[in-house]
C-alpha atoms as a PDB file:
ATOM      1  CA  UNK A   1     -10.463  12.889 -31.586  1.00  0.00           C
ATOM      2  CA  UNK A   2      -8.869  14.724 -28.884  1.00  0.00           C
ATOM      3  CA  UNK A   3      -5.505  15.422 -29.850  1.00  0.00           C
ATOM      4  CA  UNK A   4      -4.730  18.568 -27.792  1.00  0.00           C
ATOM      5  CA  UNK A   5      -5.571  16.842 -24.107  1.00  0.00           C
ATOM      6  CA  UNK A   6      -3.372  14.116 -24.823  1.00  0.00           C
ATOM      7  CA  UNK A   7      -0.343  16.099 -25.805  1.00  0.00           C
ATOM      8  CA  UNK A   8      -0.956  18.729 -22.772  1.00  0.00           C
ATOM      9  CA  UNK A   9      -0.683  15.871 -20.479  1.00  0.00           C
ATOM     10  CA  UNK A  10       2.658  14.208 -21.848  1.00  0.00           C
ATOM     11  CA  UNK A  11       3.682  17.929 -21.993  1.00  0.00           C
ATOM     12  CA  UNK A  12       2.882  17.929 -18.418  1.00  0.00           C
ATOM     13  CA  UNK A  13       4.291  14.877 -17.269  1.00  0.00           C
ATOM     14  CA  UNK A  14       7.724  15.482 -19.149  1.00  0.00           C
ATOM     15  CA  UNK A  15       7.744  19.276 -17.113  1.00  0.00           C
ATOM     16  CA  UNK A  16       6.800  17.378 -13.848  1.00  0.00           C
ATOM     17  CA  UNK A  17       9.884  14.798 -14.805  1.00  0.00           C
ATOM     18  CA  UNK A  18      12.359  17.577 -15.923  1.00  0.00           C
ATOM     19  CA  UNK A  19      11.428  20.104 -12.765  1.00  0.00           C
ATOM     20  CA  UNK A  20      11.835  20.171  -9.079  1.00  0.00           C
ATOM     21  CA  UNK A  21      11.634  16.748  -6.917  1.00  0.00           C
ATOM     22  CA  UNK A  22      11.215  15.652 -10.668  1.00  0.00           C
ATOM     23  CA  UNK A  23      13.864  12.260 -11.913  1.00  0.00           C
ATOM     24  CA  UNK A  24      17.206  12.831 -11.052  1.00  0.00           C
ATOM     25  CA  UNK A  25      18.100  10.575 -14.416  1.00  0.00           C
ATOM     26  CA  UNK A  26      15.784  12.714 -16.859  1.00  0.00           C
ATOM     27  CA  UNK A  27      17.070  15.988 -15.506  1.00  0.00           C
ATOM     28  CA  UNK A  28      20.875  14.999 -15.787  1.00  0.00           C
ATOM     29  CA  UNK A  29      19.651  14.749 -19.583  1.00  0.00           C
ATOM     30  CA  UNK A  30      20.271  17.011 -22.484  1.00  0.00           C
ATOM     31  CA  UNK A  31      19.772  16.783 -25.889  1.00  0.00           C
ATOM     32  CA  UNK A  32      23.155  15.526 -26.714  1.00  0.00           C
ATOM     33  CA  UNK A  33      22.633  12.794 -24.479  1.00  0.00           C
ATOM     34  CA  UNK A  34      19.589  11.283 -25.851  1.00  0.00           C
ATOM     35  CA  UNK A  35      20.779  11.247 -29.474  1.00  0.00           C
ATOM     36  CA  UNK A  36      21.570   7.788 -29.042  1.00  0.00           C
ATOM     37  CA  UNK A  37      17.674   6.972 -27.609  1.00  0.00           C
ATOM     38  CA  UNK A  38      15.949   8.858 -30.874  1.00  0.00           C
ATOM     39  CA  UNK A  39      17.477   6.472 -33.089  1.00  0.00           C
ATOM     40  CA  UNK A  40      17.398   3.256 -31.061  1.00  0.00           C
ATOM     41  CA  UNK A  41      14.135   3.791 -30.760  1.00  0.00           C
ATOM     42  CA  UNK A  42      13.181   4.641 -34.339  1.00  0.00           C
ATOM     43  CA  UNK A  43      14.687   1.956 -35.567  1.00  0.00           C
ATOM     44  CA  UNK A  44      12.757  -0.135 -33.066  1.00  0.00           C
ATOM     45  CA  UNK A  45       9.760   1.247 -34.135  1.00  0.00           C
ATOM     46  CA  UNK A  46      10.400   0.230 -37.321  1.00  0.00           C
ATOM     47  CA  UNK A  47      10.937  -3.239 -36.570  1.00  0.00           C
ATOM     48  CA  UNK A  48       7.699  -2.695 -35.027  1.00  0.00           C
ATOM     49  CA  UNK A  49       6.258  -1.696 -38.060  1.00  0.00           C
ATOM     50  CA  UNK A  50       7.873  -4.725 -39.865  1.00  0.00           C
ATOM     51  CA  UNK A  51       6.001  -6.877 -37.670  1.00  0.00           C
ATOM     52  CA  UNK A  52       2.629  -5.843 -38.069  1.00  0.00           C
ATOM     53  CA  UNK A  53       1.709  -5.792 -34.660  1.00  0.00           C
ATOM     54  CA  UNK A  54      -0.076  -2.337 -33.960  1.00  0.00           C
ATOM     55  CA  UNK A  55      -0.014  -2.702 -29.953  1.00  0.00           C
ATOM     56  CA  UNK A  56       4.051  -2.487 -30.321  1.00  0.00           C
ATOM     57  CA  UNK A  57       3.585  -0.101 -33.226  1.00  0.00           C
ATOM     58  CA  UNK A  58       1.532   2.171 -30.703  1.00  0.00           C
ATOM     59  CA  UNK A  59       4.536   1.519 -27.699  1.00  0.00           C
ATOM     60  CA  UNK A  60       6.920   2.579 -29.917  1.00  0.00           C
ATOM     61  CA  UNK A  61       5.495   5.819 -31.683  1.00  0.00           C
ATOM     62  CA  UNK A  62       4.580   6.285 -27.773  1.00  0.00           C
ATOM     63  CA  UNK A  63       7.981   5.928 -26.701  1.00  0.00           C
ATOM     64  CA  UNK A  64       9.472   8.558 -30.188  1.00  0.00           C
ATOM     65  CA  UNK A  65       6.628  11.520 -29.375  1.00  0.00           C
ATOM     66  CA  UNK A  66       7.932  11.109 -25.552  1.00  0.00           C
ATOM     67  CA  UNK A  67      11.900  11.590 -26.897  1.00  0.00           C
ATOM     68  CA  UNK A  68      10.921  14.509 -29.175  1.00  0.00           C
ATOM     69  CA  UNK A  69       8.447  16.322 -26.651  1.00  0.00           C
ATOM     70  CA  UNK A  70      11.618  16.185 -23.786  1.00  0.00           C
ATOM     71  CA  UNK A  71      14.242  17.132 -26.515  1.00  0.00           C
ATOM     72  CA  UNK A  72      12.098  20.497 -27.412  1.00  0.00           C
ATOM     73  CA  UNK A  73      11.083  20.969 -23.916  1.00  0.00           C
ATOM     74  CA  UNK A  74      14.798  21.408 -22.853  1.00  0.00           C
ATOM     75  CA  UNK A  75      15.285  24.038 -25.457  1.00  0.00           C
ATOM     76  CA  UNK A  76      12.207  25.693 -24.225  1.00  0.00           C
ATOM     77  CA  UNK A  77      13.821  25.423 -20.733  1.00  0.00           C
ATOM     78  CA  UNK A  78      16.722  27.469 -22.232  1.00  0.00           C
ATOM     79  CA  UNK A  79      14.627  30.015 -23.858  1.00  0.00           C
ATOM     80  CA  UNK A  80      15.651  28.946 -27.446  1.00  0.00           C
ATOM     81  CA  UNK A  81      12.426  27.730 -28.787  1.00  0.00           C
ATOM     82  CA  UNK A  82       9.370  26.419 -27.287  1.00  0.00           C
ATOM     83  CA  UNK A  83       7.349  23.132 -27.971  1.00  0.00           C
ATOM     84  CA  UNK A  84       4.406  25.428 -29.861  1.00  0.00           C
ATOM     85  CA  UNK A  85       7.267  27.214 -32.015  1.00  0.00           C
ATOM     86  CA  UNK A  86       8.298  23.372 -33.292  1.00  0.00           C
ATOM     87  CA  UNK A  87       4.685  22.828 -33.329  1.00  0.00           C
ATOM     88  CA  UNK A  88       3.725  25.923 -35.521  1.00  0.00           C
ATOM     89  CA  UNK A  89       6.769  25.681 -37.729  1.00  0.00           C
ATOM     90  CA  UNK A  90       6.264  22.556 -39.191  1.00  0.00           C
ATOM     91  CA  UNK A  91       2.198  23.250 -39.336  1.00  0.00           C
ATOM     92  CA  UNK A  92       3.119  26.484 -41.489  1.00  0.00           C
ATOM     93  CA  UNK A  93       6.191  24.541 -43.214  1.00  0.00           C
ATOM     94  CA  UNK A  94       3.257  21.712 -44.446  1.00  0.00           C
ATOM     95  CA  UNK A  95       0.474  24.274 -45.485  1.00  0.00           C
ATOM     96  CA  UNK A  96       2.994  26.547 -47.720  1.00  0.00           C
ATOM     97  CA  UNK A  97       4.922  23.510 -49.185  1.00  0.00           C
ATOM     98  CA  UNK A  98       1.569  22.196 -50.146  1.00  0.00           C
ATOM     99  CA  UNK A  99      -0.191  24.184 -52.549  1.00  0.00           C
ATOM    100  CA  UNK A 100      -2.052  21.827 -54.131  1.00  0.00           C
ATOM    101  CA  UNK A 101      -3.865  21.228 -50.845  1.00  0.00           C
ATOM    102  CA  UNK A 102      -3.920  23.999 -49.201  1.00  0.00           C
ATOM    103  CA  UNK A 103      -3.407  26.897 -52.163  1.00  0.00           C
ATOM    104  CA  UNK A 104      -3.357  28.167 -55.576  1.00  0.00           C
ATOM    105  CA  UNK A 105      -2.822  25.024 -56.976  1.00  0.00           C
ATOM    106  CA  UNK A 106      -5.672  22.793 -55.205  1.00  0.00           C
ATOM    107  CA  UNK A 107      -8.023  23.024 -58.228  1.00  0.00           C
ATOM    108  CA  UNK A 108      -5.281  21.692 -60.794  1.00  0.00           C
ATOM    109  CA  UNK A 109      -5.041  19.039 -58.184  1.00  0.00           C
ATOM    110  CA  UNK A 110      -8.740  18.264 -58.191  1.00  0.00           C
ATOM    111  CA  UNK A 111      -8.319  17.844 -61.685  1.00  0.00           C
ATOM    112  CA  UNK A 112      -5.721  15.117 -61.582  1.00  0.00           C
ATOM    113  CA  UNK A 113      -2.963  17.350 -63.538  1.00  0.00           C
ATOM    114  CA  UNK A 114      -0.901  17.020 -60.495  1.00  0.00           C
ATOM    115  CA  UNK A 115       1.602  14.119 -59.925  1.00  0.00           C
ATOM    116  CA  UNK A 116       3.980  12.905 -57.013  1.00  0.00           C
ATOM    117  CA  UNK A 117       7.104  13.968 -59.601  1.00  0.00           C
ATOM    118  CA  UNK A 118       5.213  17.590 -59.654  1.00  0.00           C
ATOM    119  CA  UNK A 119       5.002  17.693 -55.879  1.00  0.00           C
ATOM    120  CA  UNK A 120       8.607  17.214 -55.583  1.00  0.00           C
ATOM    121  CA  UNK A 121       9.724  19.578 -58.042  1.00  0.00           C
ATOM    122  CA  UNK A 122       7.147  22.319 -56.742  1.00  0.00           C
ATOM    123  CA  UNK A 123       8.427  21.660 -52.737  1.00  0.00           C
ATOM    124  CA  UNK A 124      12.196  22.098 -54.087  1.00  0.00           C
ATOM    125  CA  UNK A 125      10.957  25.503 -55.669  1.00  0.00           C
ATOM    126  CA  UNK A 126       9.262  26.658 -53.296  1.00  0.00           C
ATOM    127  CA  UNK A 127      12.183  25.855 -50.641  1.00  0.00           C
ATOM    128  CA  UNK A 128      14.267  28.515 -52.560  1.00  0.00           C
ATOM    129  CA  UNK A 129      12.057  31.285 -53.811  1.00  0.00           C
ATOM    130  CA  UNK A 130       9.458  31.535 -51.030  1.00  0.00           C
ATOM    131  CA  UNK A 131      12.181  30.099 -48.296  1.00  0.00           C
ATOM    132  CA  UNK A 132      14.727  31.789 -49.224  1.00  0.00           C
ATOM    133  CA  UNK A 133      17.122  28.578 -49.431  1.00  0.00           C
ATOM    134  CA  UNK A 134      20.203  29.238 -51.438  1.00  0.00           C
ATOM    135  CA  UNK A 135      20.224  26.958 -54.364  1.00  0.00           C
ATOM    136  CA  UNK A 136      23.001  24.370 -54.503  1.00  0.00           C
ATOM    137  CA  UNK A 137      25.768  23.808 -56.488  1.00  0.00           C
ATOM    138  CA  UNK A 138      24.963  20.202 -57.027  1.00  0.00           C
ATOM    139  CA  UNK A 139      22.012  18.754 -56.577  1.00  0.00           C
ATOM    140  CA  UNK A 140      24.261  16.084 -54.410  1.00  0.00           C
ATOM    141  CA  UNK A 141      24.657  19.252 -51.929  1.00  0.00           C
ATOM    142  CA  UNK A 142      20.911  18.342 -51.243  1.00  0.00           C
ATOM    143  CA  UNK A 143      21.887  15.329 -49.177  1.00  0.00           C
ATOM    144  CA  UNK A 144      23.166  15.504 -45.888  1.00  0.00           C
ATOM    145  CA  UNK A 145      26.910  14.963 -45.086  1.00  0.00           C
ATOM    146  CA  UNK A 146      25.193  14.044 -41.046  1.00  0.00           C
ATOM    147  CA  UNK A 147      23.273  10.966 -42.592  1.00  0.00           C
ATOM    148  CA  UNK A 148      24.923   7.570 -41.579  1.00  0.00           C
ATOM    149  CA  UNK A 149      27.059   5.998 -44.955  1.00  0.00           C
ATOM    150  CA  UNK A 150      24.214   3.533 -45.529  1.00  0.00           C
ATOM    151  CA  UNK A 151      21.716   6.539 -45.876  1.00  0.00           C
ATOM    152  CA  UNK A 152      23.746   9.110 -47.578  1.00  0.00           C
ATOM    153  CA  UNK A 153      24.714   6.280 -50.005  1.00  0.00           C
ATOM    154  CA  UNK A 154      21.165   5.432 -50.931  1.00  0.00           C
ATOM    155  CA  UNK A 155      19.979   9.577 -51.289  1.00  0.00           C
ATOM    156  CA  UNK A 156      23.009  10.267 -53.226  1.00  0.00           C
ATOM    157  CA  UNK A 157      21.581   7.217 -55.871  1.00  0.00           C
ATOM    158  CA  UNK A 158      18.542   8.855 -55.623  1.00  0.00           C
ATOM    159  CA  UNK A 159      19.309  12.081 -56.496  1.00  0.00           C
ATOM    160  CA  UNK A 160      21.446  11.304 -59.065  1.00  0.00           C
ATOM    161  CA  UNK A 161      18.439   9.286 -60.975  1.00  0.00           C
ATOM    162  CA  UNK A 162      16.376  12.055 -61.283  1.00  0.00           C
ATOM    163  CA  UNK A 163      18.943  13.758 -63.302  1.00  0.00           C
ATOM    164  CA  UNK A 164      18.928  10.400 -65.035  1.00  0.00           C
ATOM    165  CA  UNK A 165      22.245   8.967 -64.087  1.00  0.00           C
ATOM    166  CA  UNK A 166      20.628   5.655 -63.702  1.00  0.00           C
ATOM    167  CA  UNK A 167      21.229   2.450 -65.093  1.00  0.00           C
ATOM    168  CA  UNK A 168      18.573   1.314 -67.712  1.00  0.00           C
ATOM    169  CA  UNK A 169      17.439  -1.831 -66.326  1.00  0.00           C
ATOM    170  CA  UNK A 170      18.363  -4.028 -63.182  1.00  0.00           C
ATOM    171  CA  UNK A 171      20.739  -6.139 -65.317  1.00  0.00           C
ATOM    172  CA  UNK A 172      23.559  -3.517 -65.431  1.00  0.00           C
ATOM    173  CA  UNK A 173      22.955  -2.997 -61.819  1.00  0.00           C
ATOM    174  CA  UNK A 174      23.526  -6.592 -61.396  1.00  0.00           C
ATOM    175  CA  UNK A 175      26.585  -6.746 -63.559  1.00  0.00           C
ATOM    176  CA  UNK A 176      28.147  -3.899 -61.818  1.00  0.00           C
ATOM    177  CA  UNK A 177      27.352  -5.626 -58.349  1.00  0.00           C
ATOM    178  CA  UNK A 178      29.600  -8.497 -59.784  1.00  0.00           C
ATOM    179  CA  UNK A 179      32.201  -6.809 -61.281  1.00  0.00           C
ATOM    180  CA  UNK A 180      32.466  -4.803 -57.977  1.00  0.00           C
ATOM    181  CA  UNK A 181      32.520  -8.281 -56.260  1.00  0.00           C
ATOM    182  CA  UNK A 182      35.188  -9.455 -58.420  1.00  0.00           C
ATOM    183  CA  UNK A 183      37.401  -6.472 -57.524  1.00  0.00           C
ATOM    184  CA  UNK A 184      36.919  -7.560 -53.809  1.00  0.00           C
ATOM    185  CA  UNK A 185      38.347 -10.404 -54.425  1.00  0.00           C
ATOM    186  CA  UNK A 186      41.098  -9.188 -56.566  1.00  0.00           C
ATOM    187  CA  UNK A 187      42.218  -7.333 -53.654  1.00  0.00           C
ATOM    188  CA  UNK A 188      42.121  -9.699 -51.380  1.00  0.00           C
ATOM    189  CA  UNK A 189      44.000 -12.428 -53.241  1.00  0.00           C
ATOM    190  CA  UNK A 190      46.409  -9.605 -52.785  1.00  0.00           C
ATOM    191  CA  UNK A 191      47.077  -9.848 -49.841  1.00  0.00           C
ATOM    192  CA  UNK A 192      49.764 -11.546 -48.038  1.00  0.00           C
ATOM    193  CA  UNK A 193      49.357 -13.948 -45.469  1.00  0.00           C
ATOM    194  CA  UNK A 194      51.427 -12.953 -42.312  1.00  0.00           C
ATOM    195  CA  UNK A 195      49.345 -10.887 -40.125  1.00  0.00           C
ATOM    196  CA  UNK A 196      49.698  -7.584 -38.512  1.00  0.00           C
ATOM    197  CA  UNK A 197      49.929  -4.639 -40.834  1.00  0.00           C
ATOM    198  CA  UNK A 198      48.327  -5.542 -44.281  1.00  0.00           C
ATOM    199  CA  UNK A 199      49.887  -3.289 -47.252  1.00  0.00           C
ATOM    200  CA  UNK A 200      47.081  -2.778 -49.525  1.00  0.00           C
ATOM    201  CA  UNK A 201      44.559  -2.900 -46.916  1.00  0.00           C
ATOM    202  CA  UNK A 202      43.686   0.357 -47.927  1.00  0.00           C
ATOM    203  CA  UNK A 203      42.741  -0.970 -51.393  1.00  0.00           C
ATOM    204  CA  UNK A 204      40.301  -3.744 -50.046  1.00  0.00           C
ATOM    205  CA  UNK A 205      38.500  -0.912 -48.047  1.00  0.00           C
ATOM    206  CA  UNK A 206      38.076   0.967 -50.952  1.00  0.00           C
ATOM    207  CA  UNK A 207      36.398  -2.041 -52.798  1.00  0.00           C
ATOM    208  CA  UNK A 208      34.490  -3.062 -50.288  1.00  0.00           C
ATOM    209  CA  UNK A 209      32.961   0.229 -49.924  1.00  0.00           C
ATOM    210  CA  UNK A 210      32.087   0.044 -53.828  1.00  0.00           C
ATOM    211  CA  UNK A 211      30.889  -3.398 -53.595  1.00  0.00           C
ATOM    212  CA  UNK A 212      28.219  -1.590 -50.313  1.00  0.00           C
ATOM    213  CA  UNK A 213      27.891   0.858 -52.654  1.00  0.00           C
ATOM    214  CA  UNK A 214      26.376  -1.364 -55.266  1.00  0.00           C
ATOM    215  CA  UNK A 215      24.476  -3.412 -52.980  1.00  0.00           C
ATOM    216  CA  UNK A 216      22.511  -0.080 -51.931  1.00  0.00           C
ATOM    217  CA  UNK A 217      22.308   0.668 -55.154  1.00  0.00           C
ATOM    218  CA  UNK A 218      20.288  -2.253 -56.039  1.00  0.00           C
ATOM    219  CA  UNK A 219      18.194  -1.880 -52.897  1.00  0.00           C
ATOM    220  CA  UNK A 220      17.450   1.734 -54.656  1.00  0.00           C
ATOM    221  CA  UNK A 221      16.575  -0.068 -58.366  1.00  0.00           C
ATOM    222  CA  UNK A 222      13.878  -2.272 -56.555  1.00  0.00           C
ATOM    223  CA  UNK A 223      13.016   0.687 -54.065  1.00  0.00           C
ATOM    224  CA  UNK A 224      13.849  -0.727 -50.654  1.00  0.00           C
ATOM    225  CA  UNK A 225      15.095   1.165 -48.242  1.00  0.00           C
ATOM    226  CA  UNK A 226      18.747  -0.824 -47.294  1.00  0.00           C
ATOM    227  CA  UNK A 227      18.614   0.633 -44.211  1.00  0.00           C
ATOM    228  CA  UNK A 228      15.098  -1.414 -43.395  1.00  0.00           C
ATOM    229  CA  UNK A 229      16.376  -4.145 -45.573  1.00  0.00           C
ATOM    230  CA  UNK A 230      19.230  -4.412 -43.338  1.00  0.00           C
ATOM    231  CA  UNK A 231      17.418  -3.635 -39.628  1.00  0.00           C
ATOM    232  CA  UNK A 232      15.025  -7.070 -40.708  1.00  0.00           C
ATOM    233  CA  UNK A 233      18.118  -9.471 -41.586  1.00  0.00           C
ATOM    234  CA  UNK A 234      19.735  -7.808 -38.301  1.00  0.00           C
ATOM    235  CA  UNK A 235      16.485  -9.114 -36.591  1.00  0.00           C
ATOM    236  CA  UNK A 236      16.082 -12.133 -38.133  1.00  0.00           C
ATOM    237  CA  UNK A 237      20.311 -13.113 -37.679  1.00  0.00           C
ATOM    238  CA  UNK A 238      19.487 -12.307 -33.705  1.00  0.00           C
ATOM    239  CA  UNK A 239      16.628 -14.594 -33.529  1.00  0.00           C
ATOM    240  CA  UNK A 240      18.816 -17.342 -35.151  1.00  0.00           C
ATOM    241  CA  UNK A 241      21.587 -17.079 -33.209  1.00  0.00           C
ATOM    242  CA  UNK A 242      19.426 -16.976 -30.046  1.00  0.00           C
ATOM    243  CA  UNK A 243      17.954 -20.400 -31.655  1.00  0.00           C
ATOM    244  CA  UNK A 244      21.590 -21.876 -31.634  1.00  0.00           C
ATOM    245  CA  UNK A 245      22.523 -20.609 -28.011  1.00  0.00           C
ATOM    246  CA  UNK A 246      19.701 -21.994 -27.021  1.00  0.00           C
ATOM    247  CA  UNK A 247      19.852 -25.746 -28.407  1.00  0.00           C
ATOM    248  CA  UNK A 248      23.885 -25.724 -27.732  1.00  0.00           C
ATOM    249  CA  UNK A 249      23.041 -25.102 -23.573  1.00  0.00           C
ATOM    250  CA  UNK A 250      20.308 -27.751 -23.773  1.00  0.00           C
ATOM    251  CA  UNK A 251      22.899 -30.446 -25.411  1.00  0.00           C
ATOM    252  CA  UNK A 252      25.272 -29.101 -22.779  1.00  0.00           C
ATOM    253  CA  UNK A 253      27.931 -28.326 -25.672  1.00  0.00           C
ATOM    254  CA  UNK A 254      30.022 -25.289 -25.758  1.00  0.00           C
ATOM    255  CA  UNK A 255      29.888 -22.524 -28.533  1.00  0.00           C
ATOM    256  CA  UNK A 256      32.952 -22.618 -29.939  1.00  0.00           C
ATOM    257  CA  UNK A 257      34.624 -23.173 -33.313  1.00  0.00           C
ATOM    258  CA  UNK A 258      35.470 -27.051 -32.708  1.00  0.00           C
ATOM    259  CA  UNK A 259      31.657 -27.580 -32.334  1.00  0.00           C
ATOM    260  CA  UNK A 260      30.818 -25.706 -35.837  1.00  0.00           C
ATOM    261  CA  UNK A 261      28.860 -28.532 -37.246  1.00  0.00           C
ATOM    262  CA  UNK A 262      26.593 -29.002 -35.011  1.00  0.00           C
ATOM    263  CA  UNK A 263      26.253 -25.181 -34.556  1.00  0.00           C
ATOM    264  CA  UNK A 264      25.177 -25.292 -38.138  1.00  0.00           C
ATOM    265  CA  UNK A 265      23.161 -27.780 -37.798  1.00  0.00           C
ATOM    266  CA  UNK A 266      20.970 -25.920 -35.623  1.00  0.00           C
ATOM    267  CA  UNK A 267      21.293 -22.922 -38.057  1.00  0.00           C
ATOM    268  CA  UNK A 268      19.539 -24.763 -40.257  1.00  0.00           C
ATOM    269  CA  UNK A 269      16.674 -25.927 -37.634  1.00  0.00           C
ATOM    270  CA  UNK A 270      16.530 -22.083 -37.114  1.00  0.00           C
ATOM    271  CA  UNK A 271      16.149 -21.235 -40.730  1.00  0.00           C
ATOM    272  CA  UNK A 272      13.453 -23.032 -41.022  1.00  0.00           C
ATOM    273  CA  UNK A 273      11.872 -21.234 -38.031  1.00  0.00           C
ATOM    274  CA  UNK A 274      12.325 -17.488 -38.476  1.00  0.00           C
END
């Protein structure tokens, strides 16, 4: 398998792109501008993935390595890293954190006295005494304050576990899911009716986020990733919905709230569907 010729020549095609008589559109980019793309399209590779179809698997992947080769091509424009320095840091980031492959270790490996738990521990050592990392003050301080809520929420779970601040079975997790539902609507029966400014609003936000909170931490008990969990019911909600639209411009009806019935009707057509 030739790896290198087919990385030289989408190396080559993004410097063709980003240079002179190049696209006006992929030049006006920077890397702050295609933020936005690198996670649209990761998440629509893993819808891909969901799927099981590997010819949209391979367009998406296709469509990631093209992002990440023109993100570290503009910083090798600007002279702060090239594409073989990201290339040659991560090579010599995998070999060293992997001493049971690649090391001193490989023969306790070979002998089956190494264990995905080991692994972990051994990468966070080696992170601070061969990396030089400084060691945090909580082991929460491991999980990135950039990570969207949903994401954050479910590595903070996860770190706390392995300390073993965990529930003991999925019952509790259950209960508390509940009793954090039943504080939702606690708050909301709080509420008054006029509209406009809510006092206590505040309150309901706050309990909502637990109730979230409890809902990813159940994904985390049954380990799914809420994030996925959510990008397939995301999926799934647009192809129903397209269903609906679809059967409401065929009767000729319009999609509004006085028409609800039938909408659901075909909601229920859809379900059984998708």
């Amino acid at each position: 398998m030739d790896y290198g010729t087919s990385f030289s020549r989408l190396c080559g095609i993004v410097e063709k792109l980003r240079g002179e008589g190049g696209c006006p559109w992929d030049r006006e980019q920077n890397p702050r501008t295609l933020r936005g793309d690198l996670i649209e399209e990761t998440y629509e590779c893993i819808e891909a993935i969901d799927e099981g179809d590997p010819a949209h698997i391979r367009e998406e992947l296709g469509d990631i390595f093209l992002l990440v080769t023109m993100i570290s091509y503009m910083h090798q424009e600007e002279g702060a890293f090239s594409i073989p320095d990201a290339l040659n840091e991560i090579a010599e980031k995998l070999i060293r954190r992997h001493p049971h492959v690649f090391g001193e270790l490989k023969e306790a490996n070979a002998a089956g006295n190494m264990d995905s738990q080991k692994v972990l521990d051994n990468w966070a050592r080696i992170k601070v005494e061969q990396e030089g990392r400084k060691p945090k003050d909580s082991v929460l301080d491991e999980v990135s304050r950039a990570l969207p809520p949903l994401d954050r929420a479910f590595k903070l779970q996860k770190k706390a576990a392995k300390k073993g601040f965990d529930w003991p079975s999925a019952a509790g997790v259950l209960d508390k899911l509940r009793e954090e539902l039943a504080e939702v609507e606690e708050a909301i029966a709080a509420l008054p009716s006029a509209g406009g400014f809510i006092p206590g609003e505040e309150n309901l936000e706050e309990e909502l986020g637990d109730l979230l909170f409890s809902a990813v931490n159940l994904c985390r008990f049954y380990k799914i990733d809420p994030s996925v969990a959510l990008q397939r019911t995301n999926v799934k909600f647009t192809k129903r919905f397209t269903y609906v639209e679809r059967k409401m411009k065929e009767t000729k009806t319009a999609m509004e709230a006085a028409n609800l019935e039938l909408m659901d009707r075909y909601w229920n057509e859809a379900k059984g569907q998708v």
